[in-house]
C-alpha atoms as a PDB file:
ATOM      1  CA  UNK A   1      52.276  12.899  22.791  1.00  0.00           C
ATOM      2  CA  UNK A   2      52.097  16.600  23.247  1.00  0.00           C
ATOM      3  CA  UNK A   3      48.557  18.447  22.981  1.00  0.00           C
ATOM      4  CA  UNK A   4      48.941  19.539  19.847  1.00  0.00           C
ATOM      5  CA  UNK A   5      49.392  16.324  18.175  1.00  0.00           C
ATOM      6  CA  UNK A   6      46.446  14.933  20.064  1.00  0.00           C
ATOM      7  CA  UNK A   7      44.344  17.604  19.098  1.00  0.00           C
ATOM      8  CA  UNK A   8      45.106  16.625  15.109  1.00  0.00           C
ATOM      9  CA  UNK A   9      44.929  13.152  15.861  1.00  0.00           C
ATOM     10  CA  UNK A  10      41.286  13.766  17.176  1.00  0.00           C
ATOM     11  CA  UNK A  11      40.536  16.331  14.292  1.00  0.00           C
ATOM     12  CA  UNK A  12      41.632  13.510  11.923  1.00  0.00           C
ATOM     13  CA  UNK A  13      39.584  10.929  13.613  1.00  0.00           C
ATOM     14  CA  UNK A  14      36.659  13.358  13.352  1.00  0.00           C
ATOM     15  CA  UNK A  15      36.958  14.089   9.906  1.00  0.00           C
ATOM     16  CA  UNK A  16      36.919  10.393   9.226  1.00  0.00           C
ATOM     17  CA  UNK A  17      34.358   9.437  11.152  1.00  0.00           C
ATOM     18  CA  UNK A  18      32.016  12.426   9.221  1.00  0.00           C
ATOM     19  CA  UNK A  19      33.248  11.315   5.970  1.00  0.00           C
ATOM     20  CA  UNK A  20      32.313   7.645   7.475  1.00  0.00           C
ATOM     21  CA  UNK A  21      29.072   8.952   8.242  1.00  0.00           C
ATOM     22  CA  UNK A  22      28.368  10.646   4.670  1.00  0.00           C
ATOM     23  CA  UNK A  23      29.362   7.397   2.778  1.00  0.00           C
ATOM     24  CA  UNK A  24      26.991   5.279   5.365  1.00  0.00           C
ATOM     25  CA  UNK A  25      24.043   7.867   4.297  1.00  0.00           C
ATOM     26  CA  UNK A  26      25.001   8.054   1.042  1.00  0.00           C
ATOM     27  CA  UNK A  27      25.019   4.418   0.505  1.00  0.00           C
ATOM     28  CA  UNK A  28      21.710   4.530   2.363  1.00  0.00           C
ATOM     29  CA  UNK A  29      20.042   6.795  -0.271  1.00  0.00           C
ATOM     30  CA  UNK A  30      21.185   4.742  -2.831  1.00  0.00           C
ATOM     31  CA  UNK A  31      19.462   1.680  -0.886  1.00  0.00           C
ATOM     32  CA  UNK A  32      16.509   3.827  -0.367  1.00  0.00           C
ATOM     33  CA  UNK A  33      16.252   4.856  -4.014  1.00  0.00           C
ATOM     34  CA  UNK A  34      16.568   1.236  -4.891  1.00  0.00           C
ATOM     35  CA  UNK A  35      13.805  -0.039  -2.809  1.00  0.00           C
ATOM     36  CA  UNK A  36      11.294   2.380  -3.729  1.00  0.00           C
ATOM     37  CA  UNK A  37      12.194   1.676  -7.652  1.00  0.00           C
ATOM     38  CA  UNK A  38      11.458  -2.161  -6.582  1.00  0.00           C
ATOM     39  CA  UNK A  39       8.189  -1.075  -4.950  1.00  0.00           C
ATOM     40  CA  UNK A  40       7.335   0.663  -8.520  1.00  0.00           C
ATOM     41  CA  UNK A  41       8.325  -2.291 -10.337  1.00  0.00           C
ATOM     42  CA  UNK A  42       6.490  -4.359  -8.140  1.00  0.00           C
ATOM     43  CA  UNK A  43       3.325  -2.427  -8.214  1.00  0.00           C
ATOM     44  CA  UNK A  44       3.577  -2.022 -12.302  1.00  0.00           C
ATOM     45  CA  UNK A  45       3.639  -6.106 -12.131  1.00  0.00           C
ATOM     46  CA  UNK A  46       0.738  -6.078  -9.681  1.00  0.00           C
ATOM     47  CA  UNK A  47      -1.369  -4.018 -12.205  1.00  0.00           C
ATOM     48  CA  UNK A  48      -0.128  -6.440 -15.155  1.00  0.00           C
ATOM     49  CA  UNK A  49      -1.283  -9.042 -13.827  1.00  0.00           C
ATOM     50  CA  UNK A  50      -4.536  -7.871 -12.739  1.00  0.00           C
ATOM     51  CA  UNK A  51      -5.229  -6.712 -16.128  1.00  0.00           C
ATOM     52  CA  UNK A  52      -4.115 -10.244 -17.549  1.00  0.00           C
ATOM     53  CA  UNK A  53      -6.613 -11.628 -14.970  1.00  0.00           C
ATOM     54  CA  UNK A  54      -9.235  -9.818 -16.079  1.00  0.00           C
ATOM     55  CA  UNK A  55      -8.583 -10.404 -19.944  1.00  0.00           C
ATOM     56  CA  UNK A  56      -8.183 -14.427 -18.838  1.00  0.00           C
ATOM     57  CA  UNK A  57     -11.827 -13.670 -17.055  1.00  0.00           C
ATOM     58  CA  UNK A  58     -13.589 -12.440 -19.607  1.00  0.00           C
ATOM     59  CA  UNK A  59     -12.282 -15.218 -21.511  1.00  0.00           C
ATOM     60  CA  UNK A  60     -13.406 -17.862 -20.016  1.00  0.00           C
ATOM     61  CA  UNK A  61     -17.191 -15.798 -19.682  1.00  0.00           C
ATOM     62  CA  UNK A  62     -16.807 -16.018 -23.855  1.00  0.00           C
ATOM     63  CA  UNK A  63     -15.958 -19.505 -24.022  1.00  0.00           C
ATOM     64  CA  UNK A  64     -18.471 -20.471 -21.767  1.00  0.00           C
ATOM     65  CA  UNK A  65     -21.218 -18.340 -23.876  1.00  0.00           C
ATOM     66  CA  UNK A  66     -19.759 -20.256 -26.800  1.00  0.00           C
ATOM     67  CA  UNK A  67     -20.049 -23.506 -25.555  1.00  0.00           C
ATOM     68  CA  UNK A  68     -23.390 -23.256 -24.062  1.00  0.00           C
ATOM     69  CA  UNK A  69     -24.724 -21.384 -27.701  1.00  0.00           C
ATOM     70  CA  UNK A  70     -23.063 -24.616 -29.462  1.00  0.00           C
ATOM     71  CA  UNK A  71     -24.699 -27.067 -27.155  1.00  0.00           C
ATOM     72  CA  UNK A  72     -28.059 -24.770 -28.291  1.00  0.00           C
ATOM     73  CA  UNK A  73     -27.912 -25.145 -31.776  1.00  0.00           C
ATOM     74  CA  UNK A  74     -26.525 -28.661 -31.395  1.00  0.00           C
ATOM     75  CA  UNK A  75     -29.606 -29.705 -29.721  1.00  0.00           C
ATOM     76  CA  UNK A  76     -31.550 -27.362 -32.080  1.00  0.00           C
ATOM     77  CA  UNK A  77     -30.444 -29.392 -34.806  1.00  0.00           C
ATOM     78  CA  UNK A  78     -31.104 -32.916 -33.303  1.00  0.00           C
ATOM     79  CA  UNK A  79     -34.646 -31.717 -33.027  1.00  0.00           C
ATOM     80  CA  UNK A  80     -34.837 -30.536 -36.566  1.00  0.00           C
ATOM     81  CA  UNK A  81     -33.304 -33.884 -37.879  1.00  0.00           C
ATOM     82  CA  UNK A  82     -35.561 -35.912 -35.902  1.00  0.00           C
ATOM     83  CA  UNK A  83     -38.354 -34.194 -37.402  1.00  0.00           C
ATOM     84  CA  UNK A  84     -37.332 -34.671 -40.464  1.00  0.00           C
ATOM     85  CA  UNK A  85     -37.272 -38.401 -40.234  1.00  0.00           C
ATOM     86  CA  UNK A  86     -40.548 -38.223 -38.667  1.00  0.00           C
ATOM     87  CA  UNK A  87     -42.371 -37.047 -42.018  1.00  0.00           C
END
């Protein structure tokens, strides 16, 4: 092999391995950009679901109201029928 020859060979090689490199990055960025759209998704979700909490919450503070009004006027009512059987 004469100089010459080696010296393309190794400008060849170099050139590949840079075009290598640029594809390895490149792919990179792409697996970067797809990560951080994850994270977004993922922190959207988060926020869904703590808003779905808190509407389930409150929901369960209005049912218990509810219930504990009924059992009121439940017992509100025994009391008036019992007086009324009194008289």
């Amino acid at each position: 092999m004469t100089l010459k020859t080696t010296l393309k060979l190794s400008a060849a090689a170099a050139s590949l391995a840079v075009l290598a490199g640029c594809a390895s990055s490149s792919a990179l960025e792409e697996v970067r950009m797809t990560a951080e759209s994850a994270q977004a998704d993922a922190a959207e979700a988060r926020s869904i679901a703590t808003q779905a909490q808190n509407t389930a919450n409150q929901a369960q503070r209005d049912a218990q109201a509810a219930l504990q009004m009924s059992q009121q006027n439940r017992e509100e009512m025994n009391r008036m029928f019992e007086r009324s059987m009194r008289k």
